[in-house]
Structures are given as structure tokens and as C-alpha cells.
Protein backbone atom coordinates (compact mmCIF):
# COMPACT_ATOMS: atom_id res chain seq x y z
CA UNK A 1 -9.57 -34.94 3.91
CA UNK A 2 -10.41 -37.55 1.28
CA UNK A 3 -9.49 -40.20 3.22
CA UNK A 4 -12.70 -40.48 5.03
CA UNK A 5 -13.65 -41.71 1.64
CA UNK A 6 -11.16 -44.46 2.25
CA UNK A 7 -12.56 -45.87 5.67
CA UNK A 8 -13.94 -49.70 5.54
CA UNK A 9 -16.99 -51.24 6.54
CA UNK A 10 -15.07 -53.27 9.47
CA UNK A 11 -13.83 -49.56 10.59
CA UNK A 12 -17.15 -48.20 10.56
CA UNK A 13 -18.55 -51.55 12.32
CA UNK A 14 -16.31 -50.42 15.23
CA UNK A 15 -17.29 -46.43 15.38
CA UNK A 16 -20.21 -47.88 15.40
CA UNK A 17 -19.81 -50.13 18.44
CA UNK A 18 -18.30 -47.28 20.41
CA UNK A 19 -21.92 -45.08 19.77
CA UNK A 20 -23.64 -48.62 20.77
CA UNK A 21 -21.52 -48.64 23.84
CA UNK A 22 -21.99 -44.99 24.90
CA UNK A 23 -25.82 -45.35 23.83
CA UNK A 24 -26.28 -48.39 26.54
CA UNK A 25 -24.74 -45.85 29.03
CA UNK A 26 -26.72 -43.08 28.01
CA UNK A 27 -29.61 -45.61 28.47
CA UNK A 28 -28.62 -46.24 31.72
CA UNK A 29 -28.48 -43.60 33.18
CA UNK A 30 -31.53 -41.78 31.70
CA UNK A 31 -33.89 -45.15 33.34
CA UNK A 32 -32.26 -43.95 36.84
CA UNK A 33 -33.40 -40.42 36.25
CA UNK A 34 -36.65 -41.13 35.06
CA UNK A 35 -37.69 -44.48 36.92
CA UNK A 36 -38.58 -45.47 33.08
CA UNK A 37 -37.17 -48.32 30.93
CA UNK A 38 -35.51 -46.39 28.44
CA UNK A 39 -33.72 -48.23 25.16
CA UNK A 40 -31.57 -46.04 23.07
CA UNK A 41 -29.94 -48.17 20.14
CA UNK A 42 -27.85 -46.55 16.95
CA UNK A 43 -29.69 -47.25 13.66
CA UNK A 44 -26.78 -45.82 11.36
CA UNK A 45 -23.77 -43.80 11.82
CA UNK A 46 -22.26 -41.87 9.28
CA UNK A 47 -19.30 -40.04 8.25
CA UNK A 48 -20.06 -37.16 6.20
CA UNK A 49 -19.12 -33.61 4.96
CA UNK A 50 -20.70 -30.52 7.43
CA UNK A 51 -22.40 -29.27 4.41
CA UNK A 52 -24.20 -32.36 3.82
CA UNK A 53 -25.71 -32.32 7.27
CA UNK A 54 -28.90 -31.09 6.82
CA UNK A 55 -30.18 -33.55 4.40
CA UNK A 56 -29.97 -36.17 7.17
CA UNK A 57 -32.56 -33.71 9.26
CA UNK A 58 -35.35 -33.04 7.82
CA UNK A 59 -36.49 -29.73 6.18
CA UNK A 60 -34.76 -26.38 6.47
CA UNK A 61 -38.04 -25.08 8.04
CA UNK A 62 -38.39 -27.92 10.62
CA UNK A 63 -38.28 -26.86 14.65
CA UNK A 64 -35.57 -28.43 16.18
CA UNK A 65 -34.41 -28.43 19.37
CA UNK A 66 -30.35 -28.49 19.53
CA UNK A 67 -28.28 -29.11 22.93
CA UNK A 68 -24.63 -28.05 22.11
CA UNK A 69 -21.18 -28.62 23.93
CA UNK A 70 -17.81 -28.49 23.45
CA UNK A 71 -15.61 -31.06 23.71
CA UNK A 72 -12.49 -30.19 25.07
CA UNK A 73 -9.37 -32.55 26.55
CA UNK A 74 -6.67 -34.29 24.10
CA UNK A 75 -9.77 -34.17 21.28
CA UNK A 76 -11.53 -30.55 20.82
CA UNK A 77 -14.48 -29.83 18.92
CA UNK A 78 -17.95 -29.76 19.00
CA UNK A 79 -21.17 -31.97 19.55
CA UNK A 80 -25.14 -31.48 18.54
CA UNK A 81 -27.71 -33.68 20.17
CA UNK A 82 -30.71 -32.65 17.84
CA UNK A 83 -34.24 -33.37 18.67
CA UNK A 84 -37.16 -32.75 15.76
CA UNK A 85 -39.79 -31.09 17.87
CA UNK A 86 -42.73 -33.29 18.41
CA UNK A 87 -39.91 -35.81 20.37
CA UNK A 88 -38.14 -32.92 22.69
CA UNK A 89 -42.26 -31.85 23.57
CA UNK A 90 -42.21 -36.22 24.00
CA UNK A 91 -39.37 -36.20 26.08
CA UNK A 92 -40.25 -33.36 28.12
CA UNK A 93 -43.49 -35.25 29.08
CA UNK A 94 -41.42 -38.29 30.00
CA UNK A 95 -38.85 -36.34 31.90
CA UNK A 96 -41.13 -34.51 33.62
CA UNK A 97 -43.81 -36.91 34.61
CA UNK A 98 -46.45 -35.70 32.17
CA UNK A 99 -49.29 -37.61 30.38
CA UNK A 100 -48.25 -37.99 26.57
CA UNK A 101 -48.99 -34.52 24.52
CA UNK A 102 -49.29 -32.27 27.60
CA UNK A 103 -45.57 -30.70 26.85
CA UNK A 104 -47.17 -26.85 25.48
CA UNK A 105 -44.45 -24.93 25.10
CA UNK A 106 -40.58 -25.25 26.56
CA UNK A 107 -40.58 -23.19 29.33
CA UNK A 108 -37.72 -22.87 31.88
CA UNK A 109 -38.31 -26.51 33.57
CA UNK A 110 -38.76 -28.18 30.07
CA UNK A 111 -35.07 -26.47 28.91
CA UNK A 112 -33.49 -27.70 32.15
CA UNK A 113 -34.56 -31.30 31.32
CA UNK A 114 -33.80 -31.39 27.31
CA UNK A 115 -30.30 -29.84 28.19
CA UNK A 116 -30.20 -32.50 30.76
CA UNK A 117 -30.82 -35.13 28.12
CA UNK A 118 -27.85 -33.58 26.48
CA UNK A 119 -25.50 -33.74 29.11
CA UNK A 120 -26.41 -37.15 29.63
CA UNK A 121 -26.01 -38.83 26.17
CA UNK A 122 -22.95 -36.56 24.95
CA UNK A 123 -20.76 -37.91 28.12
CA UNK A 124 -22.14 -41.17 27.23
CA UNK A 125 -21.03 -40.81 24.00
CA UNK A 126 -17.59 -38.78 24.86
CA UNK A 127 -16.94 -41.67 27.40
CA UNK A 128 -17.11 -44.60 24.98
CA UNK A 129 -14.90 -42.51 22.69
CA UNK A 130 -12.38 -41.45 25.36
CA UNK A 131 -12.21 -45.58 26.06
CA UNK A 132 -11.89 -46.01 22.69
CA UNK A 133 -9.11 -44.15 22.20
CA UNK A 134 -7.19 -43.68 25.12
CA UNK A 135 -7.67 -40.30 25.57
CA UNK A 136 -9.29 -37.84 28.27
CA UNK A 137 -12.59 -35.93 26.43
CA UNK A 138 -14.21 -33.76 29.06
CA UNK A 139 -17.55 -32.08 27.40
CA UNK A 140 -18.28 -28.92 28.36
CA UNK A 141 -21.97 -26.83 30.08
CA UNK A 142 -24.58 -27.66 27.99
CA UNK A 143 -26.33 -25.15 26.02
CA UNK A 144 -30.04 -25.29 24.29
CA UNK A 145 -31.19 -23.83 21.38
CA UNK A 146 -34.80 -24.43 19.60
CA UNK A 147 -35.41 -22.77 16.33
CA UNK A 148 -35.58 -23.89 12.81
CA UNK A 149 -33.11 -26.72 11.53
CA UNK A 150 -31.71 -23.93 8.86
CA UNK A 151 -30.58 -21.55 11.52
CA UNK A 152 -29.67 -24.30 14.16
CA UNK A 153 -27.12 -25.29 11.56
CA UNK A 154 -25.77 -22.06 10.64
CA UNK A 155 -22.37 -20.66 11.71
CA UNK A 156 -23.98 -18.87 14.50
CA UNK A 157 -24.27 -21.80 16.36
CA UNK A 158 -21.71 -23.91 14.96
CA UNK A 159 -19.41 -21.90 14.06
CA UNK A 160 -18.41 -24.01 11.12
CA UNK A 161 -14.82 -23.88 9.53
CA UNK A 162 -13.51 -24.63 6.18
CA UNK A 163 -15.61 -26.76 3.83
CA UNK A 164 -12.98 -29.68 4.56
CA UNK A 165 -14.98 -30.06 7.93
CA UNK A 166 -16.31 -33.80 8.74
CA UNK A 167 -19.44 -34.86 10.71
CA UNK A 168 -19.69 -37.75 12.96
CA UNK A 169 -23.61 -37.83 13.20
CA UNK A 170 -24.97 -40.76 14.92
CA UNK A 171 -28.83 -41.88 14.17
CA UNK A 172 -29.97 -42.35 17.88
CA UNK A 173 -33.54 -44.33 18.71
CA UNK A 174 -35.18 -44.14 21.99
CA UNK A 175 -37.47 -46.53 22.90
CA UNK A 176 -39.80 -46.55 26.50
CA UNK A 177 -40.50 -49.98 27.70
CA UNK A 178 -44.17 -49.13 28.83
CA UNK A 179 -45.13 -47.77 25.49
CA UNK A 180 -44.81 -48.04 21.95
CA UNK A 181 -43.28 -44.95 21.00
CA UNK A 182 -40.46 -44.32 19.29
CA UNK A 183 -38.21 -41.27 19.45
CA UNK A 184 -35.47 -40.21 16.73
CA UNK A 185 -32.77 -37.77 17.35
CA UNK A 186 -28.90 -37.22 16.12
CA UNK A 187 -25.83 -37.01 17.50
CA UNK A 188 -23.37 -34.90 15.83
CA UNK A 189 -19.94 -35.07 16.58
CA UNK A 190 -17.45 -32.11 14.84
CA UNK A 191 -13.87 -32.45 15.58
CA UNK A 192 -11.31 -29.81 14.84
CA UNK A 193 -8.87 -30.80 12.43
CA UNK A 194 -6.37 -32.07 14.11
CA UNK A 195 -8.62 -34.26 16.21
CA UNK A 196 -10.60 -35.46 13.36
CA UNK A 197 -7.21 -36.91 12.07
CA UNK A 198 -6.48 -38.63 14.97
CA UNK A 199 -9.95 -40.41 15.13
CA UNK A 200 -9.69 -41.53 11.72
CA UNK A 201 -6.08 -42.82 12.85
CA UNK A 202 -7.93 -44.47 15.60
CA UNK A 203 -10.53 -46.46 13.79
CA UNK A 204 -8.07 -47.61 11.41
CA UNK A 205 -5.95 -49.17 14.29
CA UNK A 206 -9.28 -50.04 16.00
């Protein structure tokens, strides 16, 4: 699909107002749950090819800690919330009420709250899209997976298709009001076929 090649900056601008949109929600909500000030903003978004993926990530031998869904409705596919590890251990503290560095290890409690996290931002992020477009996106159970960025982004996760396969991955930046830090993570949207075409169609109307 060499079109994607083909999209302009004003059609971005507005893919990228739909992850601002679902990010304020996502923000929302995660402040209720945590009695925290939380920020989450969109520093980038881009459109690129599934093989080119893990460049945006870090190293192949980097822990990362992966929620994945699927999104089923009128769109299918698949998202990725990806956390390097030093900010899931950061939000785990947060979530979980902890003083800053005392996340060890990700234990049963710790999973609970990062796939939380995941459920949270990827409806945010399904729901701005759905609006967007018109159409009902329902994502599905959450699952987690932490392991190194290489095999998160195999096939046995991912279950990747043909090599024609585009990537919606949104830069997402967390911010807590009462301190300085700031997380990074990425939000990776993989249609199907079909419903990749129909976004595209979609931000060229947009």
C-alpha cells in the first residue's frame, strides 16, 4: 500500500488530533484511578511499515513490557501499548502507591495494574478513533507480556502478516503533576487490511 506514502501533513495533523483526543481521555481517567495528576500528550505519530517498528524502540535486547488487544467491531486488528522497563517498574510504583524505585520485580499485583494501564489508554485511543470515524471499535481482554523488545515483536505475539502491513505507532508522554518525571511509551495500532484502507480513506476525508 504505497499510498501511505501519499498522506499530507494536514492528514497527519488530524490522526494526530484523534491520539491527542483519546490521550486527554486516557489522562482522565488514569488521575481518577490513581488520585494523581496525570498528563499524557502525543509527541509524534507515525505511519510506518511493521518491519520498521523496532527502530522506533530501542534495542533488540531492551526489556519491554507489552499489553496487547485486539480490536474487533467494523475495524479489526491489533494494538501494542509498549512500556521500556524502567517506566512499567515507574508506573507500577505510581499505580500502586509505592515510593519511586520500590517496583522489584512484576509480580501478580504489578501485571494486574500495567494491563490495567492498557485497557485504559487503548479504549481511550479506540474511542477517539471510533468518533473519528463513525464506526463501533470494541478492544478486546487485555493481555501482558514482558520480555525483550526482539521477541515482543516477533510473530509470536503479533502474529504479523505480509510485509505490506502498516503501523500506526503513537509516541505517548506521561507526565505526574507532583513530580518531574517523565514516562515514554508507544502505542501501536495494526489494522488488517481491509481496515487499514478504510482509515487511510478516513483521514483523507477527515
Amino acid at each position: 500500500m504505497d499510498d501511505v506514502r501519499d498522506l499530507k501533513a494536514l492528514q497527519l495533523d488530524a490522526l494526530r488530533e484523534v491520539a491527542n483526543i483519546g490521550a486527554g481521555h486516557a489522562a482522565t481517567a488514569l488521575s481518577q484511578m490513581t488520585h494523581r495528576t496525570i498528563m499524557i500528550s502525543v509527541p509524534e505519530v507515525n505511519i510506518v511499515p511493521v518491519e520498521a517498528v523496532a527502530e522506533l524502540l530501542g534495542q533488540p535486547d531492551d526489556v519491554i513490557a507489552g499489553v496487547l488487544m485486539h480490536m474487533m467491531g467494523d475495524l479489526t486488528g491489533r494494538t501494542l501499548l509498549i512500556f521500556p522497563e524502567a517506566s512499567a517498574r515507574a508506573l507500577c510504583d505510581i499505580l500502586l502507591r509505592r515510593p519511586p524505585g520500590a517496583t522489584a520485580e512484576f509480580g501478580a499485583m504489578e501485571q494486574s495494574g500495567l494491563k490495567e494501564v492498557g485497557n485504559i489508554l487503548t479504549s481511550a485511543y479506540l474511542n477517539a478513533l471510533s468518533d473519528f470515524m463513525g464506526m463501533m471499535l470494541v478492544p478486546s481482554v487485555p493481555a501482558l507480556v514482558i520480555d525483550l523488545a526482539a521477541a515482543v515483536l516477533t510473530t509470536t505475539y503479533l502474529n504479523f502478516g505480509t510485509e505490506r502491513d502498516f503501523v500506526f505507532c503513537v509516541e505517548t508522554s506521561f507526565r505526574f503533576g507532583d513530580q518531574g518525571d517523565t514516562l515514554r511509551g508507544h502505542f501501536l495500532l495494526l489494522p488488517d487490511l481491509a481496515s487499514l484502507r478504510a482509515i487511510f480513506d478516513a483521514i483523507r476525508l477527515g
